[in-house]
C-alpha atoms as a PDB file:
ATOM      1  CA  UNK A   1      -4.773  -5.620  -4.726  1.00  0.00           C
ATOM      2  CA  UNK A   2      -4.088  -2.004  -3.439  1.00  0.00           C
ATOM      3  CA  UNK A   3      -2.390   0.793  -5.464  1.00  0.00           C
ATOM      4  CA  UNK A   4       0.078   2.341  -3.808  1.00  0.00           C
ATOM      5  CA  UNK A   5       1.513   5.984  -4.597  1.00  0.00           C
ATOM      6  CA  UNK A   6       4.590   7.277  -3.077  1.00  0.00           C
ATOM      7  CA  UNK A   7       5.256  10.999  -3.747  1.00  0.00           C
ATOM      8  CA  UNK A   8       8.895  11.188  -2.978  1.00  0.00           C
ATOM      9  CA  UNK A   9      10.937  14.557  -1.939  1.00  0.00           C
ATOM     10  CA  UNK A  10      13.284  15.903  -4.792  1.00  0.00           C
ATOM     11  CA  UNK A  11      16.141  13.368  -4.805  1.00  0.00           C
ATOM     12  CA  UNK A  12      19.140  12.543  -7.754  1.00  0.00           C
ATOM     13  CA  UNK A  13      17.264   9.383  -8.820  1.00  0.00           C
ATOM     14  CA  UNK A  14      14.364   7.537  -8.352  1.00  0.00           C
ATOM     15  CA  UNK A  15      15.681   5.565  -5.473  1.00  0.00           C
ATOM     16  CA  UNK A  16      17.875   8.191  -3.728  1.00  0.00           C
ATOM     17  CA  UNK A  17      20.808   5.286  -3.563  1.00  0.00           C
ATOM     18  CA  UNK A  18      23.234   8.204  -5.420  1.00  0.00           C
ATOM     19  CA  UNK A  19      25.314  10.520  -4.624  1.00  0.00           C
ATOM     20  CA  UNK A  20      27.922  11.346  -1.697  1.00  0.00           C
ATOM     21  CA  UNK A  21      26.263  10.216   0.926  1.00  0.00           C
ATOM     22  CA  UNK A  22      23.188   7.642   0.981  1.00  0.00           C
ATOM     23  CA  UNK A  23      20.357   7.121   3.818  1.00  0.00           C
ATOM     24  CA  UNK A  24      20.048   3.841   4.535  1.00  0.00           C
ATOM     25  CA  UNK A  25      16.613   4.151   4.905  1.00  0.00           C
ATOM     26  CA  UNK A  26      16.034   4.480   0.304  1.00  0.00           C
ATOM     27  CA  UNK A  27      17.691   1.125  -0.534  1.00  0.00           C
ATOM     28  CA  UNK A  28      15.574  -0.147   2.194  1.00  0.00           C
ATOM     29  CA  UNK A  29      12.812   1.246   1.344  1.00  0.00           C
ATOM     30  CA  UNK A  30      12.677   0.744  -2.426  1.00  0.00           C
ATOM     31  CA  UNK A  31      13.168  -2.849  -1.816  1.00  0.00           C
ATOM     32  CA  UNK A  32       9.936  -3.070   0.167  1.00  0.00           C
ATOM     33  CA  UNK A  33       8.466  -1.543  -2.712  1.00  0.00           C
ATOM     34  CA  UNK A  34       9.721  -4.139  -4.852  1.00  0.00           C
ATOM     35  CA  UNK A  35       8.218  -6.806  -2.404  1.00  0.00           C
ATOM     36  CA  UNK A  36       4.890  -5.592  -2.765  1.00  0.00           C
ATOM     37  CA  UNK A  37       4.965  -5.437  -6.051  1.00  0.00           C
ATOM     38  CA  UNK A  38       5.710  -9.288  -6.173  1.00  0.00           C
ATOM     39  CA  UNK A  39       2.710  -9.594  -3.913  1.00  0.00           C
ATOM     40  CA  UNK A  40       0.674  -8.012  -6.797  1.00  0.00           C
ATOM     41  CA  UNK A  41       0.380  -4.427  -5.550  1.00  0.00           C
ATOM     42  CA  UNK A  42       0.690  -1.693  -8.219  1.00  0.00           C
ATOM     43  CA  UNK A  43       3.519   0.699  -6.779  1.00  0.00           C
ATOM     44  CA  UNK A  44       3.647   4.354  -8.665  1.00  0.00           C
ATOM     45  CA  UNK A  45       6.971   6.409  -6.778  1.00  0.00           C
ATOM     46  CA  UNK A  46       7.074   9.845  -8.292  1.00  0.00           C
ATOM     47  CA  UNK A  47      10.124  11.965  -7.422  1.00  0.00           C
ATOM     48  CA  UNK A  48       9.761  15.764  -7.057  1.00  0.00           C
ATOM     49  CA  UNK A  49      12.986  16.701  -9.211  1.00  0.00           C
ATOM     50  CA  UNK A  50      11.669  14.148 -12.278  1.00  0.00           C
ATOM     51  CA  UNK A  51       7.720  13.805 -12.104  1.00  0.00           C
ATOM     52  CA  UNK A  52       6.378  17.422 -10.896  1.00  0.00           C
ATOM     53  CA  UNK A  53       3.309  16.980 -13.007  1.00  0.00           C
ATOM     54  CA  UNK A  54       2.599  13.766 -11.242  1.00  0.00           C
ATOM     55  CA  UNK A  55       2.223  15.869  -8.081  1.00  0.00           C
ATOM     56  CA  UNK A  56       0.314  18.958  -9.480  1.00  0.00           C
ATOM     57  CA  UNK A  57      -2.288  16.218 -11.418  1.00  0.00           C
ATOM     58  CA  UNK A  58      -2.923  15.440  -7.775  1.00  0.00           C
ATOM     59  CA  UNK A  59      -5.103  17.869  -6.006  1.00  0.00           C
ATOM     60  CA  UNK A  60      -4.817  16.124  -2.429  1.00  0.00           C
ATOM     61  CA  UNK A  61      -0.555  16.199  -2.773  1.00  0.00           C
ATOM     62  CA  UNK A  62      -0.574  19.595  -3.905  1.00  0.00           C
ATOM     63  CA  UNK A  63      -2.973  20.977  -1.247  1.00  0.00           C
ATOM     64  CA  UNK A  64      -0.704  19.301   1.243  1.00  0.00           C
ATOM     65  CA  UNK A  65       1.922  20.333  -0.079  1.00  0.00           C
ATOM     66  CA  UNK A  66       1.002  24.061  -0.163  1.00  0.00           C
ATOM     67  CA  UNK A  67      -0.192  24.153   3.406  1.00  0.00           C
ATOM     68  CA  UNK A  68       2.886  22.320   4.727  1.00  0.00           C
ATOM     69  CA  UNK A  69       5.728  22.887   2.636  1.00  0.00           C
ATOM     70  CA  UNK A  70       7.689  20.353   0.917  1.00  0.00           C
ATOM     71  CA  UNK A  71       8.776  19.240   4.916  1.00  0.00           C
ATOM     72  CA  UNK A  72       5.427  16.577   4.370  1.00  0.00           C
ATOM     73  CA  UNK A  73       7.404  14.252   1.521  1.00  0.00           C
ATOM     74  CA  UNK A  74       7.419  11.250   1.084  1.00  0.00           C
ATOM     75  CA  UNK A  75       3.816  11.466   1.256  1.00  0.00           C
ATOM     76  CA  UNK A  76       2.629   7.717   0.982  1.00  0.00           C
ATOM     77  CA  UNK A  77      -1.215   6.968  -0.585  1.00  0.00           C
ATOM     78  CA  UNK A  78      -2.632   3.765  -0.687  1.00  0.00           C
ATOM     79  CA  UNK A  79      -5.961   3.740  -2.390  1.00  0.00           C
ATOM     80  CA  UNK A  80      -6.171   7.056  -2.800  1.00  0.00           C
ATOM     81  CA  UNK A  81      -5.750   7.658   1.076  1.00  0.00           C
ATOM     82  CA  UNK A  82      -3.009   9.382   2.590  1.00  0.00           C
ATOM     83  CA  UNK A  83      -1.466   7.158   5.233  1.00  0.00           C
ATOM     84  CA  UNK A  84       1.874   8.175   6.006  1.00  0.00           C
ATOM     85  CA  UNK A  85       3.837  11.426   5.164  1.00  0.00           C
ATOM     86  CA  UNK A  86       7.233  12.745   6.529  1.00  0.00           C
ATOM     87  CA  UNK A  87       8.444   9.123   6.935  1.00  0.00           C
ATOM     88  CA  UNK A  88       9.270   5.989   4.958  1.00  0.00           C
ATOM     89  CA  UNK A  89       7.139   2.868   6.698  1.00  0.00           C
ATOM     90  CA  UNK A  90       8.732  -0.178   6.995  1.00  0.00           C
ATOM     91  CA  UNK A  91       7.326  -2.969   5.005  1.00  0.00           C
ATOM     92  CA  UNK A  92       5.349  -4.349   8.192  1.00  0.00           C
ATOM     93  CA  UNK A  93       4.059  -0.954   8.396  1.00  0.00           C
ATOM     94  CA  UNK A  94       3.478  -0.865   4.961  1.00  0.00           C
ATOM     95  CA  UNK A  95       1.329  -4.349   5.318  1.00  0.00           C
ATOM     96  CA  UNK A  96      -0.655  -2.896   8.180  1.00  0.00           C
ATOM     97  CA  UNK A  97      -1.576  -0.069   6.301  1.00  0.00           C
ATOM     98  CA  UNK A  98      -2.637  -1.567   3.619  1.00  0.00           C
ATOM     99  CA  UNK A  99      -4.858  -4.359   5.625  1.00  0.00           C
ATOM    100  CA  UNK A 100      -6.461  -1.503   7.314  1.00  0.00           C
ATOM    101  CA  UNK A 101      -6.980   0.775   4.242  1.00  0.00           C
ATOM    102  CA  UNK A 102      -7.786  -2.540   1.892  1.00  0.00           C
ATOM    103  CA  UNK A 103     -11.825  -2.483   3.793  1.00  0.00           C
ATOM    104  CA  UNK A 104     -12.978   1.044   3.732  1.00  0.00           C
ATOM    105  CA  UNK A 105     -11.851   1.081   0.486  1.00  0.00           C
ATOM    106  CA  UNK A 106     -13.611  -1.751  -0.537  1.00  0.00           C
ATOM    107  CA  UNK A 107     -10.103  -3.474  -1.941  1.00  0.00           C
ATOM    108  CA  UNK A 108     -10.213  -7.355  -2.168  1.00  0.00           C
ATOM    109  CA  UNK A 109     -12.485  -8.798   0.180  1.00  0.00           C
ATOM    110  CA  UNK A 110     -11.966 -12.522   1.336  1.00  0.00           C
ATOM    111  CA  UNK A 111     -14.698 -14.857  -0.658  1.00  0.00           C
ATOM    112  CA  UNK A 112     -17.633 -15.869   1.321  1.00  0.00           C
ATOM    113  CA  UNK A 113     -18.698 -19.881   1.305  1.00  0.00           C
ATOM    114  CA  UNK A 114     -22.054 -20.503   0.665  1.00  0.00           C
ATOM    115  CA  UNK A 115     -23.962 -22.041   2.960  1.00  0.00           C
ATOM    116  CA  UNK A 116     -24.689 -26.071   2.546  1.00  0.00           C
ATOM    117  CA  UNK A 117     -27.514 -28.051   3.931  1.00  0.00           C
ATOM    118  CA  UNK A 118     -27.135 -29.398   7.648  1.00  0.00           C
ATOM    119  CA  UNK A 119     -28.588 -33.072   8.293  1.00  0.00           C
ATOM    120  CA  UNK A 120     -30.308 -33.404  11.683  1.00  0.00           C
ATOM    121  CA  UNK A 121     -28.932 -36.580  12.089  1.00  0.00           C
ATOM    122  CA  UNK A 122     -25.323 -36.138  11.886  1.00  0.00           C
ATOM    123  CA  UNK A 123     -23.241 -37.263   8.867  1.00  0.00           C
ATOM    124  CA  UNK A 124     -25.273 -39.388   7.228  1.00  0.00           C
ATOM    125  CA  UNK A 125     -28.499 -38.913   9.002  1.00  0.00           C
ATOM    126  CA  UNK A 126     -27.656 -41.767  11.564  1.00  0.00           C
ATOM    127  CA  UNK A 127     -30.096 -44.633   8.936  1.00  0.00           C
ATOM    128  CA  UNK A 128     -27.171 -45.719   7.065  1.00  0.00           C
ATOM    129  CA  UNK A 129     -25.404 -47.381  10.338  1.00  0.00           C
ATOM    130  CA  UNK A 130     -21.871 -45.818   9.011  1.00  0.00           C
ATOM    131  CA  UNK A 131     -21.832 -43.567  12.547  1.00  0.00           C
END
């Protein structure tokens, strides 16, 4: 399964569902999180104002960061690949990411079958007198 990071902009609390005046997009959001993670995704979501070593201990947030100002959160990894930033994705974007980050990073691949003998006969070889 994919590990997913989300590097969130400073907010009250980890979900950004406090306060005066909530964007409906967080509750949203952090239940979508909570979906994947029933899926069997590993979700980290580190918050500016709580976890700021989080985002220095990663070089790729903080170069972002530095070169685009704090404008580019949430910044959303999966894999170890940025694939969103600025935005929340919905959870079907969320799934589409994933599916198309799950290959080139060589995340679960589907089991291959192995290959069983063929008759030339058909079924049962066509002696048997069951076809």
């Amino acid at each position: 399964m994919s590990e997913i990071s989300i590097y969130d902009r400073p907010m009250c609390c980890s979900t950004g569902v406090c306060g005066p005046s909530v964007d409906p997009v967080l509750p949203r959001f952090a239940g979508d999180l909570q979906w994947l993670q029933d899926q069997g995704h590993h979700v980290n979501r580190f918050n500016l104002s709580h976890t700021p070593a989080a985002f220095a201990a990663n070089d790729v947030v903080t170069q972002l960061i530095e070169k685009e100002g704090t404008e580019v959160l949430p910044i959303v990894m999966i894999d170890g690949n940025i694939v969103s930033k600025a935005d929340y994705p919905s959870r079907d974007e969320l799934v589409k990411l994933i599916d198309a980050v799950a290959p080139a990073s060589g995340g679960d691949q589907p089991a291959t079958r192995p290959a069983l003998p063929v008759s030339g006969g058909g079924c049962c070889g066509g002696q048997s007198g069951c076809c």
